[in-house]
PDB file of N, CA and C in Angstrom:
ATOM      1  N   UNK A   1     -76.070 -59.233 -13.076  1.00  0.00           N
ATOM      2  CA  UNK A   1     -75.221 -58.175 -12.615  1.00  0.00           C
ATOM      3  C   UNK A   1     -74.876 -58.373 -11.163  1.00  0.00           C
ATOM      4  N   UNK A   2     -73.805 -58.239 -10.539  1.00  0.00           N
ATOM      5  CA  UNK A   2     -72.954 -58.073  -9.477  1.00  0.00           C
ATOM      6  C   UNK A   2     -73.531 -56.698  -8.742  1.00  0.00           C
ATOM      7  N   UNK A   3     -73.267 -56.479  -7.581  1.00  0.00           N
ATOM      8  CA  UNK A   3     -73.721 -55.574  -6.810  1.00  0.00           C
ATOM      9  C   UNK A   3     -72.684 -54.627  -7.175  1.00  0.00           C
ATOM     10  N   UNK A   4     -71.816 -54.508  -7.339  1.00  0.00           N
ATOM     11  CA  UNK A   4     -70.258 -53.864  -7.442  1.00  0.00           C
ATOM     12  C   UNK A   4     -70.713 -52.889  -8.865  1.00  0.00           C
ATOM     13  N   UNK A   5     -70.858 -53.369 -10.106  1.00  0.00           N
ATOM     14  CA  UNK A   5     -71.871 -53.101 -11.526  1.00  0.00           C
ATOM     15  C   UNK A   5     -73.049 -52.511 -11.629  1.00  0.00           C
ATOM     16  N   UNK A   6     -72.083 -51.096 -11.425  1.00  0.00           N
ATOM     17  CA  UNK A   6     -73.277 -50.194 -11.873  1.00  0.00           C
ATOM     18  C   UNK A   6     -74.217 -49.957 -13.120  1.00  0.00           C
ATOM     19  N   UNK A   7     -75.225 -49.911 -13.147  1.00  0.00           N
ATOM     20  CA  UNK A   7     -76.000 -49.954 -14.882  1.00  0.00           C
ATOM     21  C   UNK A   7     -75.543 -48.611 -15.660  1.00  0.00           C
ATOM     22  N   UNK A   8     -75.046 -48.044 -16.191  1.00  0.00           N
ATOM     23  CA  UNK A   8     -74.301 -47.221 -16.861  1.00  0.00           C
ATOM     24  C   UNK A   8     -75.341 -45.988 -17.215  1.00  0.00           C
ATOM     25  N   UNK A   9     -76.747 -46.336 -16.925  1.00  0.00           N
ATOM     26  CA  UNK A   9     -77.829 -45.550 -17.089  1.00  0.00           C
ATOM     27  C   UNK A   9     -78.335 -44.873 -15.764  1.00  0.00           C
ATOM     28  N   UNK A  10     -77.833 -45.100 -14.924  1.00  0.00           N
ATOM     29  CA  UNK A  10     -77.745 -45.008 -13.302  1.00  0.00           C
ATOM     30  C   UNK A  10     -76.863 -43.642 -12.886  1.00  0.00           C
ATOM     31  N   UNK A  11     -75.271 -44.016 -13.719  1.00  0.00           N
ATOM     32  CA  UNK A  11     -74.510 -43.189 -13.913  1.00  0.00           C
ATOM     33  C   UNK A  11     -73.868 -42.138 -14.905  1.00  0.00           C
ATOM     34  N   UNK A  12     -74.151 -41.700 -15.632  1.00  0.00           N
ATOM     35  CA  UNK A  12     -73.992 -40.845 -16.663  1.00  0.00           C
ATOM     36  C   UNK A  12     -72.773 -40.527 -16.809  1.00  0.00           C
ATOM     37  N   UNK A  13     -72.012 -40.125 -17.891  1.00  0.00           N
ATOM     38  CA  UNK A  13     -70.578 -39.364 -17.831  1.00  0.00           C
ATOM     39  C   UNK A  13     -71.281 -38.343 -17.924  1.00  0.00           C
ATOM     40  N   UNK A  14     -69.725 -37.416 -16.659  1.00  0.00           N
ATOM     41  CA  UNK A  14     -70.041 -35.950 -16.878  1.00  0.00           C
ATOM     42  C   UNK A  14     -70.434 -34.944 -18.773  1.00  0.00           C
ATOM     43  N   UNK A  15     -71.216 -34.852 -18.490  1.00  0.00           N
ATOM     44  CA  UNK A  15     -71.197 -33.923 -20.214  1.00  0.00           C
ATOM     45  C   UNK A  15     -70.702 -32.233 -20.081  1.00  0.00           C
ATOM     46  N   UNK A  16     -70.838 -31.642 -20.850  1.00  0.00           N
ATOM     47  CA  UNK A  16     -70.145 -30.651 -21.372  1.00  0.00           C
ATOM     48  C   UNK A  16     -70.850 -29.424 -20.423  1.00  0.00           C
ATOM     49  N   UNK A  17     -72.107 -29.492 -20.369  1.00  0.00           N
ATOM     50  CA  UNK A  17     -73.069 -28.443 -19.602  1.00  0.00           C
ATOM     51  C   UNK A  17     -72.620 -28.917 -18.227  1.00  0.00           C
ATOM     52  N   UNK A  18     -72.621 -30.073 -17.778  1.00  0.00           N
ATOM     53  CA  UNK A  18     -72.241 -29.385 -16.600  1.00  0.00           C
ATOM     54  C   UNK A  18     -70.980 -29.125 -16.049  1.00  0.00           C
ATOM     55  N   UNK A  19     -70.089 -29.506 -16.152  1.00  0.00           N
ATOM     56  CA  UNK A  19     -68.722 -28.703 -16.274  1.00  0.00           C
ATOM     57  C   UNK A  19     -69.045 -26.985 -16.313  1.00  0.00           C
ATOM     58  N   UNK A  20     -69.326 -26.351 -17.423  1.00  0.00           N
ATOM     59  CA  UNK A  20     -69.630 -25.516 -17.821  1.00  0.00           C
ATOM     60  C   UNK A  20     -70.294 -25.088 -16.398  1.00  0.00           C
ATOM     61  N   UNK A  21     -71.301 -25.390 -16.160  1.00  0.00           N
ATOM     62  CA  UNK A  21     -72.102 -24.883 -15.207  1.00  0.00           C
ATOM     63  C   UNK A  21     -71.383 -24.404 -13.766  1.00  0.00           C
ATOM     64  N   UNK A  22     -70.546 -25.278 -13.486  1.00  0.00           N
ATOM     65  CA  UNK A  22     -69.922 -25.352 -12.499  1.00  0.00           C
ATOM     66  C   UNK A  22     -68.849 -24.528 -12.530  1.00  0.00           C
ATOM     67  N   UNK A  23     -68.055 -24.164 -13.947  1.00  0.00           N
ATOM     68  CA  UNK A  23     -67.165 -22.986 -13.991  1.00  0.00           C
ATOM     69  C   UNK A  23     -68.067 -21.739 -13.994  1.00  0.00           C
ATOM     70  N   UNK A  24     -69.347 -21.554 -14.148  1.00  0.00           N
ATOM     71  CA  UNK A  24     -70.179 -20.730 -14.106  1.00  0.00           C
ATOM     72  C   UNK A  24     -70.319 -20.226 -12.570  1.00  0.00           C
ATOM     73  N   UNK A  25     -70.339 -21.463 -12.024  1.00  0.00           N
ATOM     74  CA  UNK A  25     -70.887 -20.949 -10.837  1.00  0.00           C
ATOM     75  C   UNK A  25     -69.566 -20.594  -9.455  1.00  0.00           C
ATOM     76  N   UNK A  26     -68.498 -20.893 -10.088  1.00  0.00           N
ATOM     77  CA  UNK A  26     -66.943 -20.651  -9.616  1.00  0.00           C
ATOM     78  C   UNK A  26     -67.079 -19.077  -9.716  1.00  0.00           C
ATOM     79  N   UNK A  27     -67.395 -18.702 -10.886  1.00  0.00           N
ATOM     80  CA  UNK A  27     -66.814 -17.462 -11.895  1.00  0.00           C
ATOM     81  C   UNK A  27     -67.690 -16.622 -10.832  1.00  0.00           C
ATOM     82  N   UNK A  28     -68.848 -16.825 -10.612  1.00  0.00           N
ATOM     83  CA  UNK A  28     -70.232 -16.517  -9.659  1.00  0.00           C
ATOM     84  C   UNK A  28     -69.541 -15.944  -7.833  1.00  0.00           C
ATOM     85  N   UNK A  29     -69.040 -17.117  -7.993  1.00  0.00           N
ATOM     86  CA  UNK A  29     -68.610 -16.704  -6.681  1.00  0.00           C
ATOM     87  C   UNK A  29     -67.646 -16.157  -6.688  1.00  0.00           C
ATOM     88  N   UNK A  30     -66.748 -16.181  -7.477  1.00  0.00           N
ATOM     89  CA  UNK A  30     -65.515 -14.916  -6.928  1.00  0.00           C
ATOM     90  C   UNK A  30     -66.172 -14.060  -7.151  1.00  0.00           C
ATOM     91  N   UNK A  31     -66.838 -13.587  -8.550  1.00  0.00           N
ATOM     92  CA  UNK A  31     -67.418 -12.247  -8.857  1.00  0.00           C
ATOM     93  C   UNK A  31     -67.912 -11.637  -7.232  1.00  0.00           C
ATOM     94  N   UNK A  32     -68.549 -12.047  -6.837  1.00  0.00           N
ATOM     95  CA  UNK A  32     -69.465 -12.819  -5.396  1.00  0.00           C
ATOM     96  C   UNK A  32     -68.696 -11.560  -4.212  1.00  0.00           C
ATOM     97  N   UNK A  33     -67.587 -12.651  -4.328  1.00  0.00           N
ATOM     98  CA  UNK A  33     -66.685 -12.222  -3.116  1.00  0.00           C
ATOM     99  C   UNK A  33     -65.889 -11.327  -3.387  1.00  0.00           C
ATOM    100  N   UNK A  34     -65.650 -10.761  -4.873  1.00  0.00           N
ATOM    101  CA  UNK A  34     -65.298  -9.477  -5.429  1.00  0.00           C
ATOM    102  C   UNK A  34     -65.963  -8.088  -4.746  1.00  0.00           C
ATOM    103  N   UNK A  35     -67.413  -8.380  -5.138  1.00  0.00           N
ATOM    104  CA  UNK A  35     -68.098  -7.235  -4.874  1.00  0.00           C
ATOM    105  C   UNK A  35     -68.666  -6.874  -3.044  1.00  0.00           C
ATOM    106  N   UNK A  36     -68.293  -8.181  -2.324  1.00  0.00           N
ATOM    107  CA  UNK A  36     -68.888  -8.015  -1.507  1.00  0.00           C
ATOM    108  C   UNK A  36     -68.184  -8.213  -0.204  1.00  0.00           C
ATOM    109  N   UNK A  37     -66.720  -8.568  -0.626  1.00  0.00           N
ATOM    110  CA  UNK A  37     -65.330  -8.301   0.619  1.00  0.00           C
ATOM    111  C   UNK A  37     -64.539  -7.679   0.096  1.00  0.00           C
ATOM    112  N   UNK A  38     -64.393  -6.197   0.632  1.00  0.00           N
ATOM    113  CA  UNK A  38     -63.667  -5.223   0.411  1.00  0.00           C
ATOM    114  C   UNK A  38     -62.385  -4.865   0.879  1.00  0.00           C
ATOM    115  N   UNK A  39     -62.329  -6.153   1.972  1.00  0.00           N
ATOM    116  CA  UNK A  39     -61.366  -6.434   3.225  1.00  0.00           C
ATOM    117  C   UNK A  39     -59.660  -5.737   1.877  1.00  0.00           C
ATOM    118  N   UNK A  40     -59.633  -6.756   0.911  1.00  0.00           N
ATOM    119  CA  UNK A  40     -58.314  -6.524   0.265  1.00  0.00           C
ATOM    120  C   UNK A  40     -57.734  -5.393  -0.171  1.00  0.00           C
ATOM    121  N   UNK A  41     -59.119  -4.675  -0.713  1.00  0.00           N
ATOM    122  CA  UNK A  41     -58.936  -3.047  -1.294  1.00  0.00           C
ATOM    123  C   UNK A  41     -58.798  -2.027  -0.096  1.00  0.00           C
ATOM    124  N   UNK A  42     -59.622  -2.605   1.234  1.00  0.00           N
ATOM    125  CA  UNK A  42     -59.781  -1.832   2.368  1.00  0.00           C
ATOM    126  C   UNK A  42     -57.950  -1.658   2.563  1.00  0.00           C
ATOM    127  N   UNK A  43     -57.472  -2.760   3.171  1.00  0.00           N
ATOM    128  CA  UNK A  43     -56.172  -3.078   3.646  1.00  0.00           C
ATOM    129  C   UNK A  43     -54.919  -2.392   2.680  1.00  0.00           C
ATOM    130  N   UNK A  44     -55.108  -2.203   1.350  1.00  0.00           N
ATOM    131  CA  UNK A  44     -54.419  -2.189   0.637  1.00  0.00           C
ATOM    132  C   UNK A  44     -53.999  -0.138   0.874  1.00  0.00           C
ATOM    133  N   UNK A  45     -55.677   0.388   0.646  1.00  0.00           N
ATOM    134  CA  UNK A  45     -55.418   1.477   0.815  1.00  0.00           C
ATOM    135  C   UNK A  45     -54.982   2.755   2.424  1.00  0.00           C
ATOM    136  N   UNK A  46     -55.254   1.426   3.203  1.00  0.00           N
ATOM    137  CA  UNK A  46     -54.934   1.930   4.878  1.00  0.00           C
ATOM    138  C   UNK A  46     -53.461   1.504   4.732  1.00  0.00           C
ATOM    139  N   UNK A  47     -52.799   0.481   4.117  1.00  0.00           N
ATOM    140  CA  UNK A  47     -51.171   0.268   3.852  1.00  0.00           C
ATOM    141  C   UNK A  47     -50.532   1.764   3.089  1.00  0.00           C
ATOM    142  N   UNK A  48     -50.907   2.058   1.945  1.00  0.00           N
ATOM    143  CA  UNK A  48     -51.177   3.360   1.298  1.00  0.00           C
ATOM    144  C   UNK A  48     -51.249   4.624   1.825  1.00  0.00           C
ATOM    145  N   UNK A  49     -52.171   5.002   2.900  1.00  0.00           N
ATOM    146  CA  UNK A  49     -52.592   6.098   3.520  1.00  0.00           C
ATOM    147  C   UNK A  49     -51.600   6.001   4.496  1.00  0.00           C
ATOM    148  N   UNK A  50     -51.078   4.984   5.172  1.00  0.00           N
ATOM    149  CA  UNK A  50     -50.053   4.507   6.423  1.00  0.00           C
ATOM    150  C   UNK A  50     -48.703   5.576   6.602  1.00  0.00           C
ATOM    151  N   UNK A  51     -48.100   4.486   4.381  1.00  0.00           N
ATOM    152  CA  UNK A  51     -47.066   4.855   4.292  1.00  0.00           C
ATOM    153  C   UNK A  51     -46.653   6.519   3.640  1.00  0.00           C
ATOM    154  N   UNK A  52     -48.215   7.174   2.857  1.00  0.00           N
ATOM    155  CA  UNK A  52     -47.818   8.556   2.892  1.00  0.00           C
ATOM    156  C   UNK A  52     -47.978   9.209   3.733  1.00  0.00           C
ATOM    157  N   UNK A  53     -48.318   9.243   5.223  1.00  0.00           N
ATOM    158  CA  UNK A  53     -48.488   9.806   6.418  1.00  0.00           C
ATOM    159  C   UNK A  53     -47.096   9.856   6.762  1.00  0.00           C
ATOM    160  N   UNK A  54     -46.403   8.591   7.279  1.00  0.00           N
ATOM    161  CA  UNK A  54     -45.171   8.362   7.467  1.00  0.00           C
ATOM    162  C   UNK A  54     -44.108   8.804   6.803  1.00  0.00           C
ATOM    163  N   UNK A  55     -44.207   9.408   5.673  1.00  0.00           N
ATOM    164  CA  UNK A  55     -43.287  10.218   4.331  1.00  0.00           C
ATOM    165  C   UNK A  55     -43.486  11.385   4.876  1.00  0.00           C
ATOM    166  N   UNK A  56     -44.911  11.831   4.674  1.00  0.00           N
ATOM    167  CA  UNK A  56     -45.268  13.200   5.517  1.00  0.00           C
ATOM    168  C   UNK A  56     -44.702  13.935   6.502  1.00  0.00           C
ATOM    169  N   UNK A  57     -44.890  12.968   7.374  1.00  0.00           N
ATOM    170  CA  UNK A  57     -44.451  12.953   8.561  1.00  0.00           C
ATOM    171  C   UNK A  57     -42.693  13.132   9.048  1.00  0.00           C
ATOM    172  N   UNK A  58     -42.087  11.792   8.452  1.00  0.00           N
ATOM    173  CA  UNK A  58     -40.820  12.310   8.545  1.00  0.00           C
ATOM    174  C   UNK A  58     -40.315  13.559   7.757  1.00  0.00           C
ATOM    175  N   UNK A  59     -40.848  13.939   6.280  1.00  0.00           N
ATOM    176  CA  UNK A  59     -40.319  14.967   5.951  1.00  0.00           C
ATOM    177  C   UNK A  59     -40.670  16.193   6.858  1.00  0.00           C
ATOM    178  N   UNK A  60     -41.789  16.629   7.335  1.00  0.00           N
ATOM    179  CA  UNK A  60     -41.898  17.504   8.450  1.00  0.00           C
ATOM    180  C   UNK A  60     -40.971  16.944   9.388  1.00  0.00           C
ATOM    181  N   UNK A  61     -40.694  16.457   9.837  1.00  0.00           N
ATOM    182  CA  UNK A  61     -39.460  15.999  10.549  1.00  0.00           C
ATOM    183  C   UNK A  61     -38.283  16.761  10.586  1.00  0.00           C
ATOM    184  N   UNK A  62     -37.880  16.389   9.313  1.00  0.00           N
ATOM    185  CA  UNK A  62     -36.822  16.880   8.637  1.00  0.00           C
ATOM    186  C   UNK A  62     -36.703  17.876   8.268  1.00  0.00           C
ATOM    187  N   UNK A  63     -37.888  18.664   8.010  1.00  0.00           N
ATOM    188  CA  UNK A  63     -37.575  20.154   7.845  1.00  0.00           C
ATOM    189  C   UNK A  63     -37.751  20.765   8.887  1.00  0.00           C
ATOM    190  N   UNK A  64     -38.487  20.735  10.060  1.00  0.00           N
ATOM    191  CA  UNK A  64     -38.142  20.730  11.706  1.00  0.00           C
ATOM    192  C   UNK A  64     -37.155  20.996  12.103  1.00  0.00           C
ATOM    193  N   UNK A  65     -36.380  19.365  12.267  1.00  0.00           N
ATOM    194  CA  UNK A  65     -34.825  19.653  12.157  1.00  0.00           C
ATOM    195  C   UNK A  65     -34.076  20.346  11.712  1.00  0.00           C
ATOM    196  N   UNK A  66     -33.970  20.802  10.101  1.00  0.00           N
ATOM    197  CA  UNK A  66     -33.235  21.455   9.332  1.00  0.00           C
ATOM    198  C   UNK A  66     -33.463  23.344   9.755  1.00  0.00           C
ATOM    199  N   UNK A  67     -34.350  23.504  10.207  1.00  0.00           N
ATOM    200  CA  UNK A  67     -34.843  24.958  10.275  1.00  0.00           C
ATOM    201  C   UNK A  67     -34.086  25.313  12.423  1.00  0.00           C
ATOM    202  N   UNK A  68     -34.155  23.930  12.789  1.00  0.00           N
ATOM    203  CA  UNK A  68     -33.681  24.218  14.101  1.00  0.00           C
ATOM    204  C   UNK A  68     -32.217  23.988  14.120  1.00  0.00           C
ATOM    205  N   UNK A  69     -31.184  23.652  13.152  1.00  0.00           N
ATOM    206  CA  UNK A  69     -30.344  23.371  13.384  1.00  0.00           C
ATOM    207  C   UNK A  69     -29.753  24.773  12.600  1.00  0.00           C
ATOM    208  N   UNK A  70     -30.328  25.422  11.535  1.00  0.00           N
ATOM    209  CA  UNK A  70     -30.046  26.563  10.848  1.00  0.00           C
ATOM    210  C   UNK A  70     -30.048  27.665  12.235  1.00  0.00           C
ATOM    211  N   UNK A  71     -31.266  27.926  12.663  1.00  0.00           N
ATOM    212  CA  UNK A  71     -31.210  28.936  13.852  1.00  0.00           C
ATOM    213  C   UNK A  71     -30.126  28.743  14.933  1.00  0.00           C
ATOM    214  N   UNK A  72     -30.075  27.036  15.334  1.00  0.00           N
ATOM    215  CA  UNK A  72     -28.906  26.620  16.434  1.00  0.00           C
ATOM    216  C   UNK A  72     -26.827  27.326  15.492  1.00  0.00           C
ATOM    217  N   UNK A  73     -26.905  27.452  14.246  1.00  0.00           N
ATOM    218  CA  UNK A  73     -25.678  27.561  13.581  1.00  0.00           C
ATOM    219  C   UNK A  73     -25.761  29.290  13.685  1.00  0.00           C
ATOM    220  N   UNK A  74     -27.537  29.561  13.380  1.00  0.00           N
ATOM    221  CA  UNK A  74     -26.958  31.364  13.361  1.00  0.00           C
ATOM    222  C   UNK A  74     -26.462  31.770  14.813  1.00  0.00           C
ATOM    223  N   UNK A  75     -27.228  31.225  15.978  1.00  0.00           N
ATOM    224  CA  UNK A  75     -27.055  31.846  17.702  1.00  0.00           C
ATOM    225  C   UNK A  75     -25.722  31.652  17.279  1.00  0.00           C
ATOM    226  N   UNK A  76     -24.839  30.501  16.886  1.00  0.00           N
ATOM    227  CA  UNK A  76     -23.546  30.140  17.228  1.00  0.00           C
ATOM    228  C   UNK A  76     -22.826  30.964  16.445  1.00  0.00           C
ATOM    229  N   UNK A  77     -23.142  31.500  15.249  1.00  0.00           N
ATOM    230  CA  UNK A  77     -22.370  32.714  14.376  1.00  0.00           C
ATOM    231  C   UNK A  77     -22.376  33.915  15.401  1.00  0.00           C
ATOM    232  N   UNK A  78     -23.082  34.272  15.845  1.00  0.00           N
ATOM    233  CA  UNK A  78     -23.850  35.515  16.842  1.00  0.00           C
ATOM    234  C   UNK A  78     -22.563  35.362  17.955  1.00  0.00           C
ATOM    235  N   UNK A  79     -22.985  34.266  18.433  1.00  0.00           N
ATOM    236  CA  UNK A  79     -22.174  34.258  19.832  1.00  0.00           C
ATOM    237  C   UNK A  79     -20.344  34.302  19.327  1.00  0.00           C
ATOM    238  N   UNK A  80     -19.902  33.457  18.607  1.00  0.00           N
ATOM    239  CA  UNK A  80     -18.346  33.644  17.994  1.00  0.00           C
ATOM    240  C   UNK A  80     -18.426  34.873  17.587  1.00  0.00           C
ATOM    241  N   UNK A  81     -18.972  35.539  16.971  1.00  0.00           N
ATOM    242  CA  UNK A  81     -18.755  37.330  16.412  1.00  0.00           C
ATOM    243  C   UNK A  81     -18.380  38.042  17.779  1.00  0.00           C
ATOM    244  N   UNK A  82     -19.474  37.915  19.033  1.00  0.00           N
ATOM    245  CA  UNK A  82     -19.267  38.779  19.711  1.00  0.00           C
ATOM    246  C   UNK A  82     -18.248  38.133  21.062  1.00  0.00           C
ATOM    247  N   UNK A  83     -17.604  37.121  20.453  1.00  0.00           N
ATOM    248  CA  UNK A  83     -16.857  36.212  21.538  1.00  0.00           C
ATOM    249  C   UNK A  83     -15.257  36.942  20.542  1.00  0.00           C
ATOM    250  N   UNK A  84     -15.236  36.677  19.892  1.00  0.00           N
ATOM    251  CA  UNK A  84     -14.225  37.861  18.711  1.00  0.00           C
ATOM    252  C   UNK A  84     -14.008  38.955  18.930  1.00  0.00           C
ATOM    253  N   UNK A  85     -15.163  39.735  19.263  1.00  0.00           N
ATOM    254  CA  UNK A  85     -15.199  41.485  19.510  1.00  0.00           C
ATOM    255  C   UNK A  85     -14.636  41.142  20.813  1.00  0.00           C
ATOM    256  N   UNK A  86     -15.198  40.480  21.709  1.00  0.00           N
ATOM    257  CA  UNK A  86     -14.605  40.814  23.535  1.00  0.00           C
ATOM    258  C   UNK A  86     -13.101  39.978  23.035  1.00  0.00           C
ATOM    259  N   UNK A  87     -12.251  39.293  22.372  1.00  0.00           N
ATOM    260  CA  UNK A  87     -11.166  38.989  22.249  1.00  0.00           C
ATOM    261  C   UNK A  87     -10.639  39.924  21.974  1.00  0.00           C
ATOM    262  N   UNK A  88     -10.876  40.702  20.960  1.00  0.00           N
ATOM    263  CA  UNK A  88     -10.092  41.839  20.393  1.00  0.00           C
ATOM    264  C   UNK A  88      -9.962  42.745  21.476  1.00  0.00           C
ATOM    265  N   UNK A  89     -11.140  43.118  22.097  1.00  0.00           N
ATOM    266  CA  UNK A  89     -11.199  44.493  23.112  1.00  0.00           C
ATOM    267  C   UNK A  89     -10.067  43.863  24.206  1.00  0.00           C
ATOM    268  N   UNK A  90     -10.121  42.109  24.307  1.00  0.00           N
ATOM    269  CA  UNK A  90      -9.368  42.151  25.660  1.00  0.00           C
ATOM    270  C   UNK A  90      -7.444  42.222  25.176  1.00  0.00           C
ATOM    271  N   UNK A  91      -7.346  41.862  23.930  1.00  0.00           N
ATOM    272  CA  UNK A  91      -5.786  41.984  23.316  1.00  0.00           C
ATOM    273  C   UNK A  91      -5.903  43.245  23.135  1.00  0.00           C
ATOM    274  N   UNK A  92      -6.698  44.033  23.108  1.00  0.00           N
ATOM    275  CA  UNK A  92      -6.801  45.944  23.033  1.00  0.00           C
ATOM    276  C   UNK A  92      -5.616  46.435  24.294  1.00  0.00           C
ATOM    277  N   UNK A  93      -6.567  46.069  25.119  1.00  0.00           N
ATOM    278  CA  UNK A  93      -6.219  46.201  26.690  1.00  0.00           C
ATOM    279  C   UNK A  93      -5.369  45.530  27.484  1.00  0.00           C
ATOM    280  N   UNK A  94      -4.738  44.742  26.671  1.00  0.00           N
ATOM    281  CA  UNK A  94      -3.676  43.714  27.643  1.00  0.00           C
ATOM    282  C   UNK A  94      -2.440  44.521  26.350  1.00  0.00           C
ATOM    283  N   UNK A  95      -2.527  44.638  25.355  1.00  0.00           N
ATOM    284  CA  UNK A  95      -1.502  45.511  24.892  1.00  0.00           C
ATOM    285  C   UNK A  95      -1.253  47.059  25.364  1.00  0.00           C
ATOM    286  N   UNK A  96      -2.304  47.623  25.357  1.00  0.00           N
ATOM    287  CA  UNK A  96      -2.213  49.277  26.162  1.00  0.00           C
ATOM    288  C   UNK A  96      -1.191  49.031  27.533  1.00  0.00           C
ATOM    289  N   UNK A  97      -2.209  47.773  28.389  1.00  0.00           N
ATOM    290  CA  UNK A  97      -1.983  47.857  29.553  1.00  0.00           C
ATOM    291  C   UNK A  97       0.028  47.479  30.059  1.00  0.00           C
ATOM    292  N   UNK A  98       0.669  46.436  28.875  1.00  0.00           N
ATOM    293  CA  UNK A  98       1.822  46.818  28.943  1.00  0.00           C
ATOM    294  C   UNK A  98       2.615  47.529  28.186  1.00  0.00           C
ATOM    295  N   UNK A  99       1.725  48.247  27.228  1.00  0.00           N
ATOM    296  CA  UNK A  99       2.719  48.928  26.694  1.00  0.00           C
ATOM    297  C   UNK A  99       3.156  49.807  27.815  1.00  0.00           C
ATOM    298  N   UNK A 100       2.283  50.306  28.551  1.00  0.00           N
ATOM    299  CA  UNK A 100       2.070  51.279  29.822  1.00  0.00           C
ATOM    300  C   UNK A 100       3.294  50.557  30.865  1.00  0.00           C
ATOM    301  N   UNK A 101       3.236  49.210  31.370  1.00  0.00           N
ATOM    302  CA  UNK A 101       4.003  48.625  32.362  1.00  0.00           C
ATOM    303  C   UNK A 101       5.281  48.659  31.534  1.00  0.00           C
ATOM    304  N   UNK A 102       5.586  48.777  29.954  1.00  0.00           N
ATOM    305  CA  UNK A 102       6.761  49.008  29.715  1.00  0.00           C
ATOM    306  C   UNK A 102       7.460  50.303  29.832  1.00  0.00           C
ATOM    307  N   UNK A 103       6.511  51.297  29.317  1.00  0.00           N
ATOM    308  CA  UNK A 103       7.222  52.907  29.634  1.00  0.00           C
ATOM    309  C   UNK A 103       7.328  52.976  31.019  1.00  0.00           C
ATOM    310  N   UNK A 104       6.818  52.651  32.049  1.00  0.00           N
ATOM    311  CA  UNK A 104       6.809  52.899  33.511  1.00  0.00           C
ATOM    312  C   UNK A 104       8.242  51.845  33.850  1.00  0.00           C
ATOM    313  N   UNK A 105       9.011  50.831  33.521  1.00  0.00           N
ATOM    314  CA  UNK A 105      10.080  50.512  33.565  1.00  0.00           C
ATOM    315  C   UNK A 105      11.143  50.813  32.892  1.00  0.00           C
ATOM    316  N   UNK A 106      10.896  51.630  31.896  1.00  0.00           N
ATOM    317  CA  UNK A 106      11.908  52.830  31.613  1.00  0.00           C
ATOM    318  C   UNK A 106      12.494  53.601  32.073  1.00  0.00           C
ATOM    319  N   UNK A 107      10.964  54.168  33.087  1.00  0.00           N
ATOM    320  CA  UNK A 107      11.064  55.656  33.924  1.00  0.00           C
ATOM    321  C   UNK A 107      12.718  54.902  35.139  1.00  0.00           C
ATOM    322  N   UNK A 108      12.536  53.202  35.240  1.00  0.00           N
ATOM    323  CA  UNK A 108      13.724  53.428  36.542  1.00  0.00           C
ATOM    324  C   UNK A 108      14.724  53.068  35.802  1.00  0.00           C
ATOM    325  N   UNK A 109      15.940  54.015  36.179  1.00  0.00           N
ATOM    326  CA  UNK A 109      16.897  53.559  35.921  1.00  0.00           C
ATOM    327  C   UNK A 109      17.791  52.106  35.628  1.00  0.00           C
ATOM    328  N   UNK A 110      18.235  51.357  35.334  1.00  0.00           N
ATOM    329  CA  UNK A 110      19.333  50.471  35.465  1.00  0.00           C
ATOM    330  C   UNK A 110      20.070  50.429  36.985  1.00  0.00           C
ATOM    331  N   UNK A 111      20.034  49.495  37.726  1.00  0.00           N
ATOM    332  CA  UNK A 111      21.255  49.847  38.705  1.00  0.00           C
ATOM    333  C   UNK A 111      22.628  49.401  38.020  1.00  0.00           C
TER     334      UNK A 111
END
């Protein structure tokens, strides 16, 4: 035998058990790193908790907004009503006031 020529009893073909064994011990370790890094489930549910905060959040937002822009539309109903009433009172009084400057140019004659 040659140095290169291994004795075939030296080297074995892989057999069936250990294969086996070795998907055993794969299966082992994820199980492994299943139970004992939580990192993925951790991350997954702080992504989760993140994005219903942020839903939360803007919808309080939005109804914030919506409730301040309702009160900002009533002041502005309020203020046109009584911006209306002082219009009217002032066409009240600018009509009195010439109907008045018209009878008083009656009173003069024509030259």
């Amino acid at each position: 035998m040659t140095e290169d020529e291994v004795p075939e009893e030296q080297n074995p073909p892989p057999n069936e058990e250990d294969e086996s064994s070795a998907e055993i011990q794969d299966d082992i370790g994820d199980i492994q790193s299943r139970l004992l890094d939580h990192r993925p489930v951790v991350q997954g549910e702080i992504r989760f908790f993140v994005r219903e905060f942020e839903s939360t959040k803007l919808h309080a937002c939005q109804e914030r907004r919506k409730a301040e822009w309702e009160a900002f539309m009533k002041e502005q109903t309020v203020k046109k009503e009584a911006m209306d009433e002082e219009h009217a009172k002032a066409v009240g009084r600018l009509s009195t006031h010439y109907s008045d400057m018209k009878k008083d140019l009656t009173k003069f004659a024509p030259f």
